[in-house]
N, C-alpha and C. Protein backbone atom coordinates (compact mmCIF):
# COMPACT_ATOMS: atom_id res chain seq x y z
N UNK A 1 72.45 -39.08 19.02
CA UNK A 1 72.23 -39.51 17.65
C UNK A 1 73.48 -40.23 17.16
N UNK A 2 73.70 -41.49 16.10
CA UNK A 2 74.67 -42.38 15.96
C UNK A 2 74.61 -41.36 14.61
N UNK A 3 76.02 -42.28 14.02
CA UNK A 3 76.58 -41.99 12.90
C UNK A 3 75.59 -42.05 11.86
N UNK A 4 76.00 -41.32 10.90
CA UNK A 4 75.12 -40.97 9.32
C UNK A 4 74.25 -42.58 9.04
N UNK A 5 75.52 -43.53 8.97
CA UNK A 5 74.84 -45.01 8.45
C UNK A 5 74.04 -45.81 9.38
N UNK A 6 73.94 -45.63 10.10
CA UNK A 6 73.65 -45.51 11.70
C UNK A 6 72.12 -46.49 11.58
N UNK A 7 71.55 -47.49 11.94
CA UNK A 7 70.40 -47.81 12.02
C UNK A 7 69.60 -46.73 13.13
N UNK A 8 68.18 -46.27 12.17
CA UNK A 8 67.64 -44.69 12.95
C UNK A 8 68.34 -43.45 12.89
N UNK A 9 69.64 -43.57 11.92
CA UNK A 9 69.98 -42.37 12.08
C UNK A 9 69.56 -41.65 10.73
N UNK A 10 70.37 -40.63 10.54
CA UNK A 10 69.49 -39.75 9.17
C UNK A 10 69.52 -40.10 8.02
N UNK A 11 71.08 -40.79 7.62
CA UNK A 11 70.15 -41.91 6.25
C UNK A 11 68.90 -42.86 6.56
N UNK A 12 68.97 -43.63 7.47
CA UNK A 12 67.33 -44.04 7.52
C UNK A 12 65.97 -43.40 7.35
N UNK A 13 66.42 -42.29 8.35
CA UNK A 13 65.05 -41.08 7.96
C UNK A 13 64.95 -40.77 6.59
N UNK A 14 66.05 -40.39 5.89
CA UNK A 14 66.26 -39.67 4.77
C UNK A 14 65.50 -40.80 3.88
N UNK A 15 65.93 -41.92 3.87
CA UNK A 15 64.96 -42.93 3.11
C UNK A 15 63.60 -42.97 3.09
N UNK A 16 63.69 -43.48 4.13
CA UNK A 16 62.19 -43.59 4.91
C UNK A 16 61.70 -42.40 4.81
N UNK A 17 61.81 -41.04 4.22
CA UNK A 17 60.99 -40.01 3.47
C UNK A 17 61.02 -39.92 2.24
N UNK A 18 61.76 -40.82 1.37
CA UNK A 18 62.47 -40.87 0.32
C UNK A 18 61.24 -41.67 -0.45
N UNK A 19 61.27 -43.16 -0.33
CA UNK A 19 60.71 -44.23 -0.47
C UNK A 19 59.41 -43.73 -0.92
N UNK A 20 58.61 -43.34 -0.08
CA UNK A 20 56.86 -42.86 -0.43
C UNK A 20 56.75 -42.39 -2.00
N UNK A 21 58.02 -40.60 -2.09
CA UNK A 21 57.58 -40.01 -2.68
C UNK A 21 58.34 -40.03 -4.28
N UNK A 22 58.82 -41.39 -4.57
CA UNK A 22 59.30 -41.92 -5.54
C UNK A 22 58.45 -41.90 -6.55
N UNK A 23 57.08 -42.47 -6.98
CA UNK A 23 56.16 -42.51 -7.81
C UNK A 23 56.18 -41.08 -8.15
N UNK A 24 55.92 -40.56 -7.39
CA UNK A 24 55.70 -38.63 -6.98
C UNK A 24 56.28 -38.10 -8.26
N UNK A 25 57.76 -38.40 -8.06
CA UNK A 25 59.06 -37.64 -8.50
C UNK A 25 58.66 -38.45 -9.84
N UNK A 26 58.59 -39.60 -10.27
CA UNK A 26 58.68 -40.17 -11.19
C UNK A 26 57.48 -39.24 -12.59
N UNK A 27 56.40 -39.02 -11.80
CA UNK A 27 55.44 -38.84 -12.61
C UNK A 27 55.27 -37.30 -12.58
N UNK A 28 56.43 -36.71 -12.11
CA UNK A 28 56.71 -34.93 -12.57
C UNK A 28 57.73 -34.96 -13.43
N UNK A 29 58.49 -35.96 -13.55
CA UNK A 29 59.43 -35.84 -14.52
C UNK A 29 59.23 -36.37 -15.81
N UNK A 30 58.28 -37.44 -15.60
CA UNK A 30 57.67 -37.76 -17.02
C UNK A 30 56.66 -36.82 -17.38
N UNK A 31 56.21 -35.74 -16.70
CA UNK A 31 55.39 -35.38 -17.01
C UNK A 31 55.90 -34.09 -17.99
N UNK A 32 57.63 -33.72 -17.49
CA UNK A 32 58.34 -32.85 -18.63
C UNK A 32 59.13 -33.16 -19.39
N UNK A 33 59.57 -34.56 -20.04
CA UNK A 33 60.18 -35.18 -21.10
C UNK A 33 58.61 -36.06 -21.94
N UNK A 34 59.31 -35.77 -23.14
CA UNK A 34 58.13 -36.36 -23.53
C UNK A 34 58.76 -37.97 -23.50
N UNK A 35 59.81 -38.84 -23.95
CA UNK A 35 59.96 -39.93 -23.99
C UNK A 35 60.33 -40.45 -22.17
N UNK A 36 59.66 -41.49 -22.17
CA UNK A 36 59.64 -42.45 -21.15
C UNK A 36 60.71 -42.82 -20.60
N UNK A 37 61.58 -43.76 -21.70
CA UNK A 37 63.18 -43.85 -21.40
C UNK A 37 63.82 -42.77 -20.78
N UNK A 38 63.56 -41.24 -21.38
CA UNK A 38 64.02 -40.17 -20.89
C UNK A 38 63.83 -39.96 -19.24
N UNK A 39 62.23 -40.26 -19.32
CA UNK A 39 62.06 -40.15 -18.11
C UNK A 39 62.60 -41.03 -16.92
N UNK A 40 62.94 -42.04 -17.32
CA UNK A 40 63.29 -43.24 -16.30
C UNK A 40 65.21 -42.78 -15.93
N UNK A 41 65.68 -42.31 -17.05
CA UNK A 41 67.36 -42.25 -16.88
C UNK A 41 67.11 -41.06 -16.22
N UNK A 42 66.24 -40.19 -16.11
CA UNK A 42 66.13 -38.61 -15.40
C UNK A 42 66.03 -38.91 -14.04
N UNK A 43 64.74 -40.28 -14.07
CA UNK A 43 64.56 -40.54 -12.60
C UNK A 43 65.87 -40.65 -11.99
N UNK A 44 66.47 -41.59 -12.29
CA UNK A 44 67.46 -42.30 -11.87
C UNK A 44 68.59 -41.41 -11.16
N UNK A 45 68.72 -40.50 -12.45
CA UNK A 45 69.78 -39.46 -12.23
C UNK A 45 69.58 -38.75 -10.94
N UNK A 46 67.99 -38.39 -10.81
CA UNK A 46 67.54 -37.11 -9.37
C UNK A 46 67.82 -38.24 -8.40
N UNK A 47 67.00 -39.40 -8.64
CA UNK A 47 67.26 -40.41 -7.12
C UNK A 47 68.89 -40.63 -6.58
N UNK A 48 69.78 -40.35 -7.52
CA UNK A 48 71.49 -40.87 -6.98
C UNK A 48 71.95 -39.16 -6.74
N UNK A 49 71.17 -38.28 -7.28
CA UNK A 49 72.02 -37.11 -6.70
C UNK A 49 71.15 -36.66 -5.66
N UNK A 50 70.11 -37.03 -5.42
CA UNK A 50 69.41 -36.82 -4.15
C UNK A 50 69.89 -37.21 -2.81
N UNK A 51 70.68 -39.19 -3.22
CA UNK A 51 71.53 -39.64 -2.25
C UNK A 51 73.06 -38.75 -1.97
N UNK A 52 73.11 -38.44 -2.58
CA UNK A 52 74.49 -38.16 -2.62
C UNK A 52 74.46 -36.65 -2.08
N UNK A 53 73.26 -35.89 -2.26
CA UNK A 53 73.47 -34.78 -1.54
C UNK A 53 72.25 -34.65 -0.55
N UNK A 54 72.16 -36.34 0.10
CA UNK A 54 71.40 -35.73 1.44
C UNK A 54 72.24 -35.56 2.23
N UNK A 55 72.93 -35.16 2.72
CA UNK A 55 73.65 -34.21 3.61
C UNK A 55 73.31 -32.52 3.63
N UNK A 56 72.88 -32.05 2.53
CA UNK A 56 72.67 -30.84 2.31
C UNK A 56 71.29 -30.57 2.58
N UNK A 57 70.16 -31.48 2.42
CA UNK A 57 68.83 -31.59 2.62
C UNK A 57 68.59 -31.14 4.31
N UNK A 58 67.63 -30.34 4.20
CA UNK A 58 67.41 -29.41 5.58
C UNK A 58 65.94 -29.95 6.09
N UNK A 59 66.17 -31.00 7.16
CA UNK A 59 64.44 -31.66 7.37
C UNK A 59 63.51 -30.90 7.56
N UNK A 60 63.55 -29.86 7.60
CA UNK A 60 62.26 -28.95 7.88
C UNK A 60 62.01 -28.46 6.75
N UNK A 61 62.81 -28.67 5.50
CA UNK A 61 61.98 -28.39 3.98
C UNK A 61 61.00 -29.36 3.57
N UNK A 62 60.49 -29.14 2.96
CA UNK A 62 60.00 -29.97 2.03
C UNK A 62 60.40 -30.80 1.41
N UNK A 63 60.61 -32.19 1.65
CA UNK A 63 61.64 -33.06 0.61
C UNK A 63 60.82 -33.98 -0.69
N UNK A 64 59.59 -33.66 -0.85
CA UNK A 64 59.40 -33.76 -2.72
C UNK A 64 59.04 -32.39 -3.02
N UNK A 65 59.70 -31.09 -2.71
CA UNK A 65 59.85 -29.99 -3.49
C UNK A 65 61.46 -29.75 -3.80
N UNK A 66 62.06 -30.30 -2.63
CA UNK A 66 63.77 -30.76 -2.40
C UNK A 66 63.95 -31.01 -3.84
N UNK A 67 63.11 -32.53 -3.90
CA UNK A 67 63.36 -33.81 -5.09
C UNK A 67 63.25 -33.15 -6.27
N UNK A 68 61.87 -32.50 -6.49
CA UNK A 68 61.79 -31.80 -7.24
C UNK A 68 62.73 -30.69 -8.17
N UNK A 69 63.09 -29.82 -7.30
CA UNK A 69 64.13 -29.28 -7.87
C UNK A 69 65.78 -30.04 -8.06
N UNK A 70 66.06 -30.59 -7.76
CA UNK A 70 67.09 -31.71 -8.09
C UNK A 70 66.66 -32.42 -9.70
N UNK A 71 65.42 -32.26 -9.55
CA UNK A 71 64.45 -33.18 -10.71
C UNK A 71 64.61 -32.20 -12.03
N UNK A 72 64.30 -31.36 -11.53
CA UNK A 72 64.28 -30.23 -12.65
C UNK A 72 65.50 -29.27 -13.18
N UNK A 73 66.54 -29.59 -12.17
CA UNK A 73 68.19 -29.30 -12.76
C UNK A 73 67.97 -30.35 -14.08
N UNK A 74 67.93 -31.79 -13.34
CA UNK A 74 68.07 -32.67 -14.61
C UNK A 74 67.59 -32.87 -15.80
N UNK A 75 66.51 -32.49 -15.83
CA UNK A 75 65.60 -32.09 -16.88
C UNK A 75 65.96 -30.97 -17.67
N UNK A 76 66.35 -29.75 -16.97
CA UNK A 76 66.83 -28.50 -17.45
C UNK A 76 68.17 -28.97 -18.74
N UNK A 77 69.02 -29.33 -17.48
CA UNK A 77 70.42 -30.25 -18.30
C UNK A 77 69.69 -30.54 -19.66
N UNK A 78 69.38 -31.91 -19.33
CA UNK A 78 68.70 -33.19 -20.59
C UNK A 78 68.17 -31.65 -21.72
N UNK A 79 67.18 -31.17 -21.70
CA UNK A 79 65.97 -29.68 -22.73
C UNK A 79 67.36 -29.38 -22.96
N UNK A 80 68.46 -29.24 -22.68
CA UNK A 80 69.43 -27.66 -22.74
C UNK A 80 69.75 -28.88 -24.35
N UNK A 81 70.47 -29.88 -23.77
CA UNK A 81 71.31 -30.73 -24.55
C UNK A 81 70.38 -31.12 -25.91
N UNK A 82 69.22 -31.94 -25.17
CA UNK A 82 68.24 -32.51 -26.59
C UNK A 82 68.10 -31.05 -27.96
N UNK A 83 67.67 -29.73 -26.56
CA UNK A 83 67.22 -28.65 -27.96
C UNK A 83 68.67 -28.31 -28.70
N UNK A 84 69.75 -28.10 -28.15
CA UNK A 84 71.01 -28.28 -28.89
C UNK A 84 70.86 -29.07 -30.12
N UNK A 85 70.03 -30.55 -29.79
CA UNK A 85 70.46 -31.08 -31.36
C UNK A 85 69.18 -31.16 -31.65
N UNK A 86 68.31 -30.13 -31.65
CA UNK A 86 66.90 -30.04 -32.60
C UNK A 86 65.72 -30.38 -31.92
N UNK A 87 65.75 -29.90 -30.27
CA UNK A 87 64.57 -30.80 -29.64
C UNK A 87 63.75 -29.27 -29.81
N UNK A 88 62.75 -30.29 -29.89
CA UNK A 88 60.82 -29.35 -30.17
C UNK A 88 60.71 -28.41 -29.29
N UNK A 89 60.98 -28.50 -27.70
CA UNK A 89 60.65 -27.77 -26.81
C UNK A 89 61.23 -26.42 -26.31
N UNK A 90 61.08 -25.70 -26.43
CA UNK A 90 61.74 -24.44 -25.84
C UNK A 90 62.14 -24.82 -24.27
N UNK A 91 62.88 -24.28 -24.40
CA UNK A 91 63.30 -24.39 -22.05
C UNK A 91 62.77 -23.49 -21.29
N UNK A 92 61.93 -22.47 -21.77
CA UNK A 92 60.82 -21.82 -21.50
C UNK A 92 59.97 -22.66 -20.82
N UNK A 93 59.18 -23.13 -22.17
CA UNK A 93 58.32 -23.68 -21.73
C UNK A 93 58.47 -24.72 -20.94
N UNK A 94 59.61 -26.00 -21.14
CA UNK A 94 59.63 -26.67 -19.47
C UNK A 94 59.45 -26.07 -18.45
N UNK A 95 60.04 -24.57 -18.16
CA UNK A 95 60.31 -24.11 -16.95
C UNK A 95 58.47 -24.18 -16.46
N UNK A 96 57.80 -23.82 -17.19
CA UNK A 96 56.42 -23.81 -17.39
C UNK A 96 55.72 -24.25 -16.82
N UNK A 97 55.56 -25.89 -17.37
CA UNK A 97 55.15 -27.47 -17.80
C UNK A 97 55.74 -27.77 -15.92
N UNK A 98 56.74 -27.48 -15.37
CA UNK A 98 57.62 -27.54 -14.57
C UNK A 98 56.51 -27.43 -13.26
N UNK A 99 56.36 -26.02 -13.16
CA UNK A 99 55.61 -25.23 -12.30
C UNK A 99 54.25 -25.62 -12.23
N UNK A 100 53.75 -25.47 -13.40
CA UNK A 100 52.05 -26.40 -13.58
C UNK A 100 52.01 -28.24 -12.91
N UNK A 101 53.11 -28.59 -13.41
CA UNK A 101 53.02 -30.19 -12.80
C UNK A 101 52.99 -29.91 -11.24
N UNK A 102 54.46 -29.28 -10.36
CA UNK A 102 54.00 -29.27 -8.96
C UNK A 102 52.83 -28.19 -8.68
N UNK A 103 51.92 -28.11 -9.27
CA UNK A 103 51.00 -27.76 -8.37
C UNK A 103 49.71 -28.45 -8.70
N UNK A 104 49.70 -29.27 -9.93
CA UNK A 104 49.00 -30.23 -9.72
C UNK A 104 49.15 -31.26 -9.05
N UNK A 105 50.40 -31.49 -9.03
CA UNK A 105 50.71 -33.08 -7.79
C UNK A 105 49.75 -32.97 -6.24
N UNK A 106 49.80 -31.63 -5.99
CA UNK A 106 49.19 -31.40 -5.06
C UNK A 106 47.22 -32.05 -4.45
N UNK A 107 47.39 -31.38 -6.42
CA UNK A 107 45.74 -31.77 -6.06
C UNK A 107 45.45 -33.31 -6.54
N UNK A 108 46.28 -33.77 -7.35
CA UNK A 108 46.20 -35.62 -7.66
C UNK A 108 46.30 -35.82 -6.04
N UNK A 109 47.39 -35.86 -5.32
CA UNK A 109 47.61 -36.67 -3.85
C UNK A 109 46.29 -36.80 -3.02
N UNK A 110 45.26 -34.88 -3.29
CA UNK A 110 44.42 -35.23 -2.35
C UNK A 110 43.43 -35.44 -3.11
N UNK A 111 43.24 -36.26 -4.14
CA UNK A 111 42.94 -37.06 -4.40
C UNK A 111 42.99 -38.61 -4.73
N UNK A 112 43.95 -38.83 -4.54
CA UNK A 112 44.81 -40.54 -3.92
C UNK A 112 44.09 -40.25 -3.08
N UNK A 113 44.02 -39.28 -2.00
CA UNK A 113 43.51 -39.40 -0.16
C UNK A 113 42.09 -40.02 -0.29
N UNK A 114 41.47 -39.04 -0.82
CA UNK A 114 39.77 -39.07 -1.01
C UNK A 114 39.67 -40.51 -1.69
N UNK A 115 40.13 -41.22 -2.68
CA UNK A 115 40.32 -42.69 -3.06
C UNK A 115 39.99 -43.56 -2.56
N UNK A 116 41.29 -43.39 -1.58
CA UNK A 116 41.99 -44.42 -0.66
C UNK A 116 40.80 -44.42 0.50
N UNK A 117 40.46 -43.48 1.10
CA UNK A 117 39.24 -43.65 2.03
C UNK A 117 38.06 -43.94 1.84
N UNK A 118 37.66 -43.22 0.04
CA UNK A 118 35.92 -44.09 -0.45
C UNK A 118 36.99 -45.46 -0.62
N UNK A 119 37.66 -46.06 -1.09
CA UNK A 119 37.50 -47.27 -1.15
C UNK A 119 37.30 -47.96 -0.06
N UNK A 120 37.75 -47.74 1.35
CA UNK A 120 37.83 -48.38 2.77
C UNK A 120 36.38 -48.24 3.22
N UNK A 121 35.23 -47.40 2.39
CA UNK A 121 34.06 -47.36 2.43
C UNK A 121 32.76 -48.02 1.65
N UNK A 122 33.85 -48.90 0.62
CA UNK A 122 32.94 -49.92 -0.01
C UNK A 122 32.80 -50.77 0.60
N UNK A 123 31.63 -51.61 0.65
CA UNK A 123 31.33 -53.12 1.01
C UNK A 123 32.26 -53.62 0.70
N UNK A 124 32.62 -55.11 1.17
CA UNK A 124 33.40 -55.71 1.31
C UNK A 124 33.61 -56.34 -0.57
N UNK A 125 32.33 -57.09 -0.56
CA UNK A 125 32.37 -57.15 -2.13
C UNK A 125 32.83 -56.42 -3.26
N UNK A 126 32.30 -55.20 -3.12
CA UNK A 126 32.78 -54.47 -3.73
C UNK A 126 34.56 -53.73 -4.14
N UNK A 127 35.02 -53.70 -2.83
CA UNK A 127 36.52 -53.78 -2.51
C UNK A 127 36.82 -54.96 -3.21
N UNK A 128 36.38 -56.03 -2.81
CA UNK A 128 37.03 -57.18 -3.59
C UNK A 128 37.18 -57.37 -5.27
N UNK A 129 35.92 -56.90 -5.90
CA UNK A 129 35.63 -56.58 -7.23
C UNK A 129 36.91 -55.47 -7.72
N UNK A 130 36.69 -54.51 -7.12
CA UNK A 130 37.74 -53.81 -7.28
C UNK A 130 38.89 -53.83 -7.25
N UNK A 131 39.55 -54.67 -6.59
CA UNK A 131 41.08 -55.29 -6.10
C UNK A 131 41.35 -56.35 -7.18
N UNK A 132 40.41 -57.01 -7.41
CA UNK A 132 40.70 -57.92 -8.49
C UNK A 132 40.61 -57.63 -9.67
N UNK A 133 39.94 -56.75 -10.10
CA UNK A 133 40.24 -56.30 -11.72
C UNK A 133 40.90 -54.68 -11.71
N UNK A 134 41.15 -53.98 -10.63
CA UNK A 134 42.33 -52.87 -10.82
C UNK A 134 43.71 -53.21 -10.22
N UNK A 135 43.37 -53.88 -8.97
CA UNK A 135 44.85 -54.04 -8.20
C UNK A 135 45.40 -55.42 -8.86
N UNK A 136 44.48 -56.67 -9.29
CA UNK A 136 45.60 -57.95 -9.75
C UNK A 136 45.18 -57.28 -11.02
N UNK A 137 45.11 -56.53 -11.05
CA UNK A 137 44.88 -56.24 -13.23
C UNK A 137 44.53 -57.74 -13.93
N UNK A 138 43.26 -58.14 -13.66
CA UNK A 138 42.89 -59.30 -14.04
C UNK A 138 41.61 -58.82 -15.03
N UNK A 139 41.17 -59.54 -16.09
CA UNK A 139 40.52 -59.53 -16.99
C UNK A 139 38.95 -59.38 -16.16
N UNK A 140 38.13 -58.61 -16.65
CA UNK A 140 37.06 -58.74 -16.57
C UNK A 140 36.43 -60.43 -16.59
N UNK A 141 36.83 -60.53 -17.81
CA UNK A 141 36.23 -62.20 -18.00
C UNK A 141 36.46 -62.93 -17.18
N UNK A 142 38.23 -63.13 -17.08
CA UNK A 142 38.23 -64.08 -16.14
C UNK A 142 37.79 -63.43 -14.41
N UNK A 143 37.68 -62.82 -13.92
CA UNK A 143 37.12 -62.19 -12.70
C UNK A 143 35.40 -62.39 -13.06
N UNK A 144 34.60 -62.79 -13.77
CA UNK A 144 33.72 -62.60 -14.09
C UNK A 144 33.25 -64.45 -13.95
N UNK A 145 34.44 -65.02 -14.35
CA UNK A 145 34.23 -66.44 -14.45
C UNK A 145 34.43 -67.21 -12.82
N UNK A 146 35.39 -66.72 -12.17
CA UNK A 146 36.01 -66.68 -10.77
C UNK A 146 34.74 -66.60 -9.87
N UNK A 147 34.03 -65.65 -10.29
CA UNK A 147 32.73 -65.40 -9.22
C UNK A 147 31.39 -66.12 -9.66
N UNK A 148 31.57 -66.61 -10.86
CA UNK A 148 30.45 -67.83 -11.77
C UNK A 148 29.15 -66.63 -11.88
N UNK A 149 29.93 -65.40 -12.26
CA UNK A 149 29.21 -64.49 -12.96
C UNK A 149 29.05 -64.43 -14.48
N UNK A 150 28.04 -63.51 -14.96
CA UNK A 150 27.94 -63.23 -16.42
C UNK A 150 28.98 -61.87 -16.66
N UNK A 151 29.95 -61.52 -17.35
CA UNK A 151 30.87 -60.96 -18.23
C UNK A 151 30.00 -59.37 -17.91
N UNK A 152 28.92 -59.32 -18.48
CA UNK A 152 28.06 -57.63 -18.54
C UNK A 152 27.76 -57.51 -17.16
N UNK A 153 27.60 -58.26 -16.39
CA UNK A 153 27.27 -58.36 -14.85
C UNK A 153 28.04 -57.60 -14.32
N UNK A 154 29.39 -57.97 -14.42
CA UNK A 154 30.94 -57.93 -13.52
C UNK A 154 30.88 -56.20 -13.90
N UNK A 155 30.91 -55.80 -15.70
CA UNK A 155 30.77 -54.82 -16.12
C UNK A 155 30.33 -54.03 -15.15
N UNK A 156 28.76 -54.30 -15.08
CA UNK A 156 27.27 -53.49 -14.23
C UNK A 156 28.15 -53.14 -13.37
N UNK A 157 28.21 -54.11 -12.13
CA UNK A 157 29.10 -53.95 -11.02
C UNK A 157 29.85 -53.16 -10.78
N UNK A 158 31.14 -53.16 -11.90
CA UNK A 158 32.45 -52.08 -11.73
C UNK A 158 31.90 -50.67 -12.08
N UNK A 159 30.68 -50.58 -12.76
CA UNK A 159 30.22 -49.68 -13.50
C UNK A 159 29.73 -48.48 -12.29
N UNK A 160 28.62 -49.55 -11.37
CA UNK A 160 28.10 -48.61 -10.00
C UNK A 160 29.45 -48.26 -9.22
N UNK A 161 29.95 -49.13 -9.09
CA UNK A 161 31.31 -49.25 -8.18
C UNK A 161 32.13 -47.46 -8.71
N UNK A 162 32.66 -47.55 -9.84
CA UNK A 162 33.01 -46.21 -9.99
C UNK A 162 32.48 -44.97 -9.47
N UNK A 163 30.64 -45.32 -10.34
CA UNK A 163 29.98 -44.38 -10.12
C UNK A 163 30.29 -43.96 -8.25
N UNK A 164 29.67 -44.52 -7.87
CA UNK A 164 29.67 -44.67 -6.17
C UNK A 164 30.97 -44.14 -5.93
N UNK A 165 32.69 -44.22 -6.10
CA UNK A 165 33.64 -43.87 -5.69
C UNK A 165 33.98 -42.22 -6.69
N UNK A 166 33.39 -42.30 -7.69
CA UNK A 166 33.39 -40.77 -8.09
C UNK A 166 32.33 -40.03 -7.52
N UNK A 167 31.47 -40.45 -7.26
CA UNK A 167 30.40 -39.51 -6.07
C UNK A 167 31.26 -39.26 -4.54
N UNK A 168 31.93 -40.48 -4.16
CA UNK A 168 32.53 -40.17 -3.00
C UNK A 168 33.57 -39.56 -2.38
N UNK A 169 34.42 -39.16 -3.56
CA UNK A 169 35.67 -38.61 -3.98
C UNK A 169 35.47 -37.26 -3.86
N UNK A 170 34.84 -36.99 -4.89
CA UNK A 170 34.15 -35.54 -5.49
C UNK A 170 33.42 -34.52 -3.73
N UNK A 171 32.31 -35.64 -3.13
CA UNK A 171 31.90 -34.83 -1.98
C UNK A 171 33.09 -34.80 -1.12
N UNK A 172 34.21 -35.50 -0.82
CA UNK A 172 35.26 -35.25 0.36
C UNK A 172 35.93 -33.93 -0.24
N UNK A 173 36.33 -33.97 -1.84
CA UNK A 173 37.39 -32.74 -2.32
C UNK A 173 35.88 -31.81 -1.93
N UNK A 174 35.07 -31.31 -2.61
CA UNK A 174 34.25 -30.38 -2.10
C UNK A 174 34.69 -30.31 -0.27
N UNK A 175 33.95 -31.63 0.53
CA UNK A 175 34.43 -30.58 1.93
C UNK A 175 35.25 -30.00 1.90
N UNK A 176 36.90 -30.32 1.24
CA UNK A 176 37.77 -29.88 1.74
C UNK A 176 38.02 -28.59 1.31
N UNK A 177 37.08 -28.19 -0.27
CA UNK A 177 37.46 -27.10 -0.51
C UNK A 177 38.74 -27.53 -1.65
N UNK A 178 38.90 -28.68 -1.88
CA UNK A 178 39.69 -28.65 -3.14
C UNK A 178 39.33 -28.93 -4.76
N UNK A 179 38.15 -28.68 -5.45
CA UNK A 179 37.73 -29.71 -5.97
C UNK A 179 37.87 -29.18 -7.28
C-alpha cells in the first residue's frame, strides 16, 4: 500500500466513500437546524473535520454513521451556542430529532433503491417524460410544447407515470419487508 496521498491509497478510498454520502449528511443536518444557512456552514464544518480526521476513521465502521456523528458534535456545538442566546430548541430534543432522522435515512435510501429501479422499468417514453420535467426541471408547458402535445395531456401522462412508480415502489418495499 503507497502513502496516505497516494493515488488508490486511503485518501482516495476515504473519498470515494465520502462523495456518495454527501447529500446523506446534508439532509440529516438540515433536518436538525431549522435555518438552511445553518445547515450549509454545519455541512461544511462535518465535511473539513471529517477530512481532517480521516485518519481516525476505522473502514469497517460505518462511514455515514462516522459522518453522522461528527455531524451531530456540530450541531450539538451550534443548539449549545444559538440556545445560549435564546434559541427555541432544547438540546434534548435535538438529541431526539437526531436519532429519529438516522433511522429514517435508512428507510428514504431504500426507497431511492425501489425508485431508481421502477424507473429503469418504465417505457422508454415514459423515462423520457420523466427526465424532462423532474431531472431538466423543465416546465410542463414547455415539455408539453417540445412533444407538440396538449399542456393537460403531458399532465395525464406524468399523472399515470407517478401513479405506476408509486404502485411500483410500494410492492418492492412490501417484498422487502420495509414499507
Amino acid at each position: 500500500m503507497g502513502p496516505p496521498g497516494a493515488p488508490g491509497g486511503p485518501d482516495d478510498r476515504f473519498v470515494t466513500g465520502l462523495i456518495p454520502l454527501q447529500t446523506r449528511l446534508f439532509r440529516y443536518i438540515a433536518g436538525l437546524v431549522p435555518a438552511r444557512a445553518d445547515a450549509e456552514d454545519l455541512f461544511q464544518k462535518s465535511m473539513l473535520t471529517a477530512w481532517q480526521e480521516r485518519g481516525r476513521y476505522q473502514s469497517d465502521r460505518d462511514l455515514f454513521a462516522w459522518l453522522c456523528g461528527i455531524a451531530r458534535n456540530h450541531v450539538r456545538h451550534h443548539v449549545r451556542a444559538a440556545y445560549r442566546a435564546r434559541a427555541v430548541l432544547d438540546p434534548e430534543v435535538i438529541e431526539q430529532l437526531a436519532d429519529r432522522l438516522l433511522e429514517e435515512d435508512d428507510y428514504f435510501q431504500r426507497r431511492q433503491e425501489a425508485l431508481t429501479a421502477c424507473l429503469d422499468l418504465l417505457p422508454d417514453k415514459s423515462r423520457a417524460l420523466v427526465e424532462q420535467v423532474y431531472g431538466a426541471e423543465q416546465a410542463v408547458k414547455d415539455v408539453a410544447r417540445q412533444l407538440g402535445a396538449g399542456v393537460e395531456g403531458v399532465y395525464k401522462a406524468l399523472q399515470r407515470v407517478r401513479a405506476a412508480l408509486h404502485d411500483c415502489v410500494t410492492a418492492r418495499l412490501d417484498r422487502e419487508g420495509g414499507a
